[in-house]
Structure formats: structure tokens, C-alpha cells
Protein backbone atom coordinates (compact mmCIF):
# COMPACT_ATOMS: atom_id res chain seq x y z
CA UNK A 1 127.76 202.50 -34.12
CA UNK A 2 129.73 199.93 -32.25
CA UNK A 3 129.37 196.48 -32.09
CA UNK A 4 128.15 196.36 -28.59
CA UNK A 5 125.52 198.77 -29.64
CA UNK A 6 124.53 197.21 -32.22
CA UNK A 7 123.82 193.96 -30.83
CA UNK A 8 121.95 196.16 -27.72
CA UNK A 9 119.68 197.68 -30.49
CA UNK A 10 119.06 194.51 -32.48
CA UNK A 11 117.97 192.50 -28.46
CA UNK A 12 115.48 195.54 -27.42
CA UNK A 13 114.02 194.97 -31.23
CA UNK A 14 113.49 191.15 -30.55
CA UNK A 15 112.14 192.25 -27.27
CA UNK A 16 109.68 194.36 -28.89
CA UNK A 17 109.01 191.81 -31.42
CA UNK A 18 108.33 189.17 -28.67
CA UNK A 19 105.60 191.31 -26.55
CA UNK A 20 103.98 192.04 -28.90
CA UNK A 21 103.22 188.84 -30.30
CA UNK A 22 102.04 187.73 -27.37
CA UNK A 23 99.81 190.55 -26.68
CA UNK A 24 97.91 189.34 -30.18
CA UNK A 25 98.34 185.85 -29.43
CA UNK A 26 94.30 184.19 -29.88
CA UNK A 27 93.32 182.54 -26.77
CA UNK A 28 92.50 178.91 -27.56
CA UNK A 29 90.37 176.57 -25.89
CA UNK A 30 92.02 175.76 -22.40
CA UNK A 31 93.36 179.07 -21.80
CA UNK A 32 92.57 181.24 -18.81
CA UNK A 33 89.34 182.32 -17.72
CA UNK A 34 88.46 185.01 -20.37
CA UNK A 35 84.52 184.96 -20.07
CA UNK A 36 83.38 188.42 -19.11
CA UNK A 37 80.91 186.90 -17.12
CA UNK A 38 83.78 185.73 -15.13
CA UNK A 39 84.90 189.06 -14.30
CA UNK A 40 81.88 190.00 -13.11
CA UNK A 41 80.00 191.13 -16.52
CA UNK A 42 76.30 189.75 -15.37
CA UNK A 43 76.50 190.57 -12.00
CA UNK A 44 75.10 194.33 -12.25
CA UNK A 45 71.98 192.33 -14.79
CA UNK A 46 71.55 188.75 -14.83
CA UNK A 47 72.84 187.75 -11.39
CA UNK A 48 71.84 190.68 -9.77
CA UNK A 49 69.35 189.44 -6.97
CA UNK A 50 71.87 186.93 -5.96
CA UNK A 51 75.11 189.05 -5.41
CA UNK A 52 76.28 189.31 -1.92
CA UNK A 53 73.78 186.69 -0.41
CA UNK A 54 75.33 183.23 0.83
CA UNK A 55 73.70 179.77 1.48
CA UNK A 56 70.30 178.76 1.43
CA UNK A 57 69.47 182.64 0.59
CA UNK A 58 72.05 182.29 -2.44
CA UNK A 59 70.88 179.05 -3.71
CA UNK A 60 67.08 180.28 -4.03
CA UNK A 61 67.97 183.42 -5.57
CA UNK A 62 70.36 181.41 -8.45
CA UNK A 63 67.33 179.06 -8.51
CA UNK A 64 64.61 181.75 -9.26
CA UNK A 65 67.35 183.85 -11.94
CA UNK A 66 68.07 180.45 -13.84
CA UNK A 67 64.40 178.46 -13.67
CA UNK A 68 63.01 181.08 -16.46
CA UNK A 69 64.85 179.62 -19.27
CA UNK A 70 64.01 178.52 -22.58
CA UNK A 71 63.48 174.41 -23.27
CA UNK A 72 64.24 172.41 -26.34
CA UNK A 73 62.64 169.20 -27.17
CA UNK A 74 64.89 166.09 -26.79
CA UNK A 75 65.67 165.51 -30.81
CA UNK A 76 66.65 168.96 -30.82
CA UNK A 77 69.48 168.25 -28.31
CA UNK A 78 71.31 166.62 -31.26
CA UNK A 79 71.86 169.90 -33.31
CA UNK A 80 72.08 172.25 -30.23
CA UNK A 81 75.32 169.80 -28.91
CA UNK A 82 76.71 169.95 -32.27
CA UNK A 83 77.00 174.13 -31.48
CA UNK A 84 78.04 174.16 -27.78
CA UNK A 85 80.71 171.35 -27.95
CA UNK A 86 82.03 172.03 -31.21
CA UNK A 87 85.95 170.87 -31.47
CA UNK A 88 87.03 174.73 -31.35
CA UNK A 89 90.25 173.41 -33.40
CA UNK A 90 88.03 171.30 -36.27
CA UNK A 91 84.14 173.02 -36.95
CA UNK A 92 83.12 169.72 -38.22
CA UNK A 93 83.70 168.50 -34.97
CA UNK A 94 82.26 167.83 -31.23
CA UNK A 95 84.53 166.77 -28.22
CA UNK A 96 83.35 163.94 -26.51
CA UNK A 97 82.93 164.58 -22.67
CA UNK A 98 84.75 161.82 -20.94
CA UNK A 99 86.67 160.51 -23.77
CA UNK A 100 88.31 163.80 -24.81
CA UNK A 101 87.96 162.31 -27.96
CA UNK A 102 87.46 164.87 -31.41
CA UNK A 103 84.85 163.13 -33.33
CA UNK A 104 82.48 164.22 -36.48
CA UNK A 105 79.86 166.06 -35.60
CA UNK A 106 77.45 163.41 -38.53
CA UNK A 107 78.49 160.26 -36.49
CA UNK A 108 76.10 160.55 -34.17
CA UNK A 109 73.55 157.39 -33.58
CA UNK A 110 73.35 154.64 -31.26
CA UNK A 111 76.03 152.11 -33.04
CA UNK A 112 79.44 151.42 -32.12
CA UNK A 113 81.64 154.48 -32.07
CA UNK A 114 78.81 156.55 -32.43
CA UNK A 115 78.71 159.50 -29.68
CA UNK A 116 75.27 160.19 -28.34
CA UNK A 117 73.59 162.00 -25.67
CA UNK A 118 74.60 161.35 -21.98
CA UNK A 119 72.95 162.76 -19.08
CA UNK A 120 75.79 163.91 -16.72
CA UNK A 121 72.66 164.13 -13.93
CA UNK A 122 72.01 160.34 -14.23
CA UNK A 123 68.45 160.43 -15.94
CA UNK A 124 67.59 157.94 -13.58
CA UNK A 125 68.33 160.10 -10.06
CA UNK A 126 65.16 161.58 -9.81
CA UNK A 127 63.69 159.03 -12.61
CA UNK A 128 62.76 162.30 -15.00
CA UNK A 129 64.05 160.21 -18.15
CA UNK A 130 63.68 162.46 -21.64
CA UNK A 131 60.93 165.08 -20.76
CA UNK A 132 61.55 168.23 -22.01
CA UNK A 133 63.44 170.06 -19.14
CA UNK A 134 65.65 168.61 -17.08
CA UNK A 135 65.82 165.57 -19.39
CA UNK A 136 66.74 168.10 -22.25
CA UNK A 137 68.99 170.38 -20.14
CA UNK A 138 71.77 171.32 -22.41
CA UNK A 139 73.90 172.75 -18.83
CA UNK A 140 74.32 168.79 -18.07
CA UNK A 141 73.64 167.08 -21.48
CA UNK A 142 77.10 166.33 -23.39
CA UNK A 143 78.41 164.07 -26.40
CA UNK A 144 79.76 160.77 -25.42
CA UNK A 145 80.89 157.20 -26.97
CA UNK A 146 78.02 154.95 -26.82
CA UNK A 147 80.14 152.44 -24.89
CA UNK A 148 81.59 155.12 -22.73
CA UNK A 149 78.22 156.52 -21.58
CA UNK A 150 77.07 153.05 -21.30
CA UNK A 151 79.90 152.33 -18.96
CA UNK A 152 78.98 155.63 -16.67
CA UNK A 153 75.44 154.23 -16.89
CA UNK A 154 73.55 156.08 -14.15
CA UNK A 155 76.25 155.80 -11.05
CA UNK A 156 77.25 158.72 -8.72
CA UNK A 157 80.69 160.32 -9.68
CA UNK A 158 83.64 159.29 -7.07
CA UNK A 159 87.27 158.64 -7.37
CA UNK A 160 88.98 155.25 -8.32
CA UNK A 161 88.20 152.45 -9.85
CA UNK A 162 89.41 150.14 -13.16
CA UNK A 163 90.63 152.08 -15.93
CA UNK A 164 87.83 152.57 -18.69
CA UNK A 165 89.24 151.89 -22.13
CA UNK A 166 87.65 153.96 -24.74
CA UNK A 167 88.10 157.40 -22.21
CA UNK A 168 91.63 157.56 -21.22
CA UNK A 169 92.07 159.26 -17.76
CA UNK A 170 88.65 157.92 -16.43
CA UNK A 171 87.48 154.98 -14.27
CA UNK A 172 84.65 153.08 -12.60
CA UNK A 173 83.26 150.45 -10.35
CA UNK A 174 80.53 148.99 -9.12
CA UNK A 175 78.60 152.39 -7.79
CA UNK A 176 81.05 155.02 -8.90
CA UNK A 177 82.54 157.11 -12.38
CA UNK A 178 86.05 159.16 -12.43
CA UNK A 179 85.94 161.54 -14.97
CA UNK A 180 89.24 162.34 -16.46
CA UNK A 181 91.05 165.37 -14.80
CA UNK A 182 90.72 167.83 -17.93
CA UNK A 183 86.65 167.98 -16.90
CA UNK A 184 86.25 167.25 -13.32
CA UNK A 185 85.53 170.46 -12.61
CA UNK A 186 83.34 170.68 -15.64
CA UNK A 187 81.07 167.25 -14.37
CA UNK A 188 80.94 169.30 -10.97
CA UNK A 189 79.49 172.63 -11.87
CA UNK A 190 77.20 170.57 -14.21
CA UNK A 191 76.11 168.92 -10.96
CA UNK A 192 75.73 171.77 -8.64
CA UNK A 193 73.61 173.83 -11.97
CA UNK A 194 71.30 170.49 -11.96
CA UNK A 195 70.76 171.32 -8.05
CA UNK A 196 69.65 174.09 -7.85
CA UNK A 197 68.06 174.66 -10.90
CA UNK A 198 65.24 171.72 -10.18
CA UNK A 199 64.06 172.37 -6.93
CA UNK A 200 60.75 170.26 -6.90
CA UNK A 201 58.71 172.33 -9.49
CA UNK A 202 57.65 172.35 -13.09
CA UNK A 203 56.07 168.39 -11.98
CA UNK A 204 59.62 167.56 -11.61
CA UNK A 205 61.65 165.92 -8.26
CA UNK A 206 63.69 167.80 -6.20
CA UNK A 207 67.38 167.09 -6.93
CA UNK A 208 69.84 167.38 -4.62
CA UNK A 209 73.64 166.73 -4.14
CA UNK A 210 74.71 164.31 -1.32
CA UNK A 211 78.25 162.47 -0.24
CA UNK A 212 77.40 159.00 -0.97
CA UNK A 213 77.67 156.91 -4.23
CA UNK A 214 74.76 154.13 -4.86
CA UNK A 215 72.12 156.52 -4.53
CA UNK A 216 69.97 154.48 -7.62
CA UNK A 217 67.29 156.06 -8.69
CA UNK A 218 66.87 158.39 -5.88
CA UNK A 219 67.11 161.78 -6.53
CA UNK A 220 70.27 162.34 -5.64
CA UNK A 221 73.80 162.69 -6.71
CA UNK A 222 77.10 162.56 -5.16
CA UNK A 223 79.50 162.68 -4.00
CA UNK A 224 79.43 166.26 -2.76
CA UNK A 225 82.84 165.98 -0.88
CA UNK A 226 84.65 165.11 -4.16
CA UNK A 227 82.68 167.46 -6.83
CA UNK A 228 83.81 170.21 -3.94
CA UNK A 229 87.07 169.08 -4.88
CA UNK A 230 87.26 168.94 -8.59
CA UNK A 231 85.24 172.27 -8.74
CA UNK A 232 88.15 173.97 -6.91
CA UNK A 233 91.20 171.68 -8.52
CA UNK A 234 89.24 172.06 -12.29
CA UNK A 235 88.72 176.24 -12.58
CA UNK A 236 86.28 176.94 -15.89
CA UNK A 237 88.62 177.11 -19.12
CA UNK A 238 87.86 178.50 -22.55
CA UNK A 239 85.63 175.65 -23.90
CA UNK A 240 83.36 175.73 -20.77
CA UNK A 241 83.11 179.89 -20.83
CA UNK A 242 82.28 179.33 -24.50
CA UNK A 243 79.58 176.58 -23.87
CA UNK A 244 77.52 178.44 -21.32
CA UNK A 245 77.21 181.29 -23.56
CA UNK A 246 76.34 179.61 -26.43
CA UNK A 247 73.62 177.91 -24.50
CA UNK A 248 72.39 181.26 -22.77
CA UNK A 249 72.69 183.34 -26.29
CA UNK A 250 71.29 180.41 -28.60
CA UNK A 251 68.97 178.19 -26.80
CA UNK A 252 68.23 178.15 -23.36
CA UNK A 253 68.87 181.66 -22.44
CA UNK A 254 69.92 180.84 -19.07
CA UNK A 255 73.28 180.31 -17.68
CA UNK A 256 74.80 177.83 -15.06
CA UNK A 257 76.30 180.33 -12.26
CA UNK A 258 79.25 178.06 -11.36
CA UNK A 259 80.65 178.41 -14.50
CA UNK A 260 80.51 182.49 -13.61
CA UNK A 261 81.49 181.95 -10.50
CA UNK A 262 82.84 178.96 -9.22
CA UNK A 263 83.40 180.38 -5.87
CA UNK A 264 79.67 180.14 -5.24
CA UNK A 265 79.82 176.50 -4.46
CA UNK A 266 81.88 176.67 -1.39
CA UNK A 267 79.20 179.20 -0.18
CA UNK A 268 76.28 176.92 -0.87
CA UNK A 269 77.66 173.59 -0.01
């Protein structure tokens, strides 16, 4: 053998080397879509009545397929968030929402540098405060700082603001929170699931997205125009796929459809 064909033979084995590794490479959290939801795995079961219908016809039939779910009582949102937003790089830990911090799962409290519970769907907007349902949704309830969440407080999610100091990438003002971009889609499905999932029954109000911020303890949320925005600039990843399972399979048994399929927003809103 030559040496030209011997340096062919030894570049088609590093070839083959290559591919293959990265066929078996795990998919970590961030990675693309994976979910086989997302590729259409529920549609023939779980979403069934709702496949192929648009608007107002759409949003009813998502409403009656996710309002049979499942509730958990407020203290138990502590363990359940300790499963759906475990650090998928460190078991003993959660990822904090807006922070994008990794934090132990056992420092959870109400100090300083604790993480606790914050209600994405301001608890406020529709003034249903800890009652089990939409005050114990896990599809909207996520770890935060406890100076973070207090920052966010209850106002409407917009663009712009002062930079907030313990959550790199976010910011606020007087009636408005920026999430940072890793979750702005996540914030807006969260929204949209909160929607339509609570449509004036089970003694609760009726919420309902709108394009204003200040909307106080009315039960709405907005602003539509830019949660139609991070929705289509923030596509589901890994970590979201992995949290609406874990929440359908382990405690709620429902799912939040714009996780499945983002797509549906544009056809509802």
C-alpha cells in the first residue's frame, strides 16, 4: 500500500469514527425538539378531538382534553417542582425560572436566596390566590429567587425595562417583566396553557390573554402581541419537552398543548 492510500484509508476511518459518535451522542437539555409528542405522538389519543380544528373551535376542544386533570394541594407543589425542574446536569438540583440559576433542590423557604414558588399567571389576575387548581397548576408554577419573584410581583410580561440583578437577561418596570431570552417562549406557552385551560368553571374566573400591561388584578394577562412573539422566537427545547411529561405522567396527567404544538397559538390568537 502506498502512502497516498494509506492516508485515504486512515481519513474514511476517522470519518467513520466521527458519524458515528454523533449518531450516539445523548441529547442534553437545550437540544432540539425530541418529544414524541412533538412529532405528533398524542395526536391519534390525547389530542385527538382537537386535530384539524382552528380558533374558537380549537381552543374549546384543548380546553375540554386538558380540564380533566389531576390536582395537587399547594404544599405538595414543593416536591412535585423538585421532579419537573430538576437541573438535568446536577439531580440534586432545580433551575430557577428567570434566574437560570442551578440551585439545591433543600434550599427552598422564604429567606434570602431561597427559591420558592412563583406563579407565572400572576396569582393576583383573576385573584384565585393558592386554591388547589389553578393556584397549584404545576403547567405555570416554577422555582424562583425570593427576590426575583418578588421583583416580577404580579405585572403583565412586556419588553424593556431596568436590568434585574439577581436574573441576568431579565428586566422590569413599573407595569411590566422581561424574561430572559432562554425562556420567553417557555413564560408564553405557560400563558396561553393558563388560557385556555380556566375558562370560567370549577368556581374559578375566566382568564384570558390581552395586549396591554397594568391589567392588576383583573383577570387578564398580556401582552398577547409579545408572548406571540417569544412563542415563535423561543421553540420548546429539551427541558420544557421533559417538564410537560413529567407533569402529565407523574402528577397532573394533563399536558399543556403549546408545548406539543406551538403552532397552535398562531391559530388561536
Amino acid at each position: 500500500m502506498n502512502r497516498v492510500t494509506r492516508w485515504k484509508s486512515l481519513a474514511l476511518l476517522v470519518c467513520a469514527v466521527a458519524v458515528t459518535a454523533t449518531a450516539q451522542a445523548p441529547a442534553t437539555a437545550g437540544s432540539a425538539p425530541t418529544s414524541p409528542a412533538l412529532a405528533g405522538g398524542y395526536d391519534d389519543t390525547y389530542y385527538k378531538d382537537a386535530i384539524g380544528k382552528t380558533g374558537e373551535s380549537l381552543k374549546d376542544a384543548l380546553h375540554n382534553v386538558i380540564s380533566t386533570n389531576s390536582k395537587i394541594s399547594y404544599s405538595q407543589v414543593w416536591e412535585a417542582l423538585k421532579n419537573t425542574d430538576e437541573d438535568p446536569r446536577n439531580s440534586a438540583n432545580v433551575i430557577l425560572l428567570y434566574s437560570g440559576r442551578s440551585q439545591s433542590k433543600s434550599s427552598n423557604g422564604g429567606n434570602a436566596n431561597d427559591w420558592n414558588r412563583e406563579h407565572v399567571w400572576a396569582k393576583s389576575h383573576g385573584d384565585f390566590g393558592t386554591a388547589t387548581g389553578p393556584g397549584t397548576d404545576l403547567h405555570h408554577l416554577r422555582p424562583e429567587d425570593v427576590s426575583v419573584n418578588s421583583t416580577r410581583g404580579n405585572k403583565d410580561f412586556d419588553e424593556g425595562g431596568s436590568a434585574v440583578s439577581e436574573a441576568p437577561g431579565s428586566y422590569t418596570d413599573a407595569d411590566s417583566f422581561e424574561p430572559r431570552d432562554a425562556v420567553k417562549g417557555d413564560v408564553a406557552r405557560m400563558i396561553f396553557y393558563m388560557a385556555v385551560r380556566y375558562e370560567g368553571g370549577d368556581g374559578f374566573a375566566d382568564l384570558e390573554v390581552n395586549d396591554k400591561a397594568g391589567n392588576g388584578s383583573q383577570p387578564y394577562l398580556g401582552r398577547l402581541s409579545v408572548l406571540r412573539k417569544w412563542n415563535a422566537e423561543d421553540p420548546p427545547d429539551a427541558f420544557e419537552q421533559r417538564r410537560n411529561q413529567v407533569i402529565y405522567d407523574d402528577y397532573q396527567h394533563n399536558r399543556n398543548p403549546f408545548v406539543d404544538h406551538p403552532e397552535w397559538v398562531d391559530e388561536i390568537w
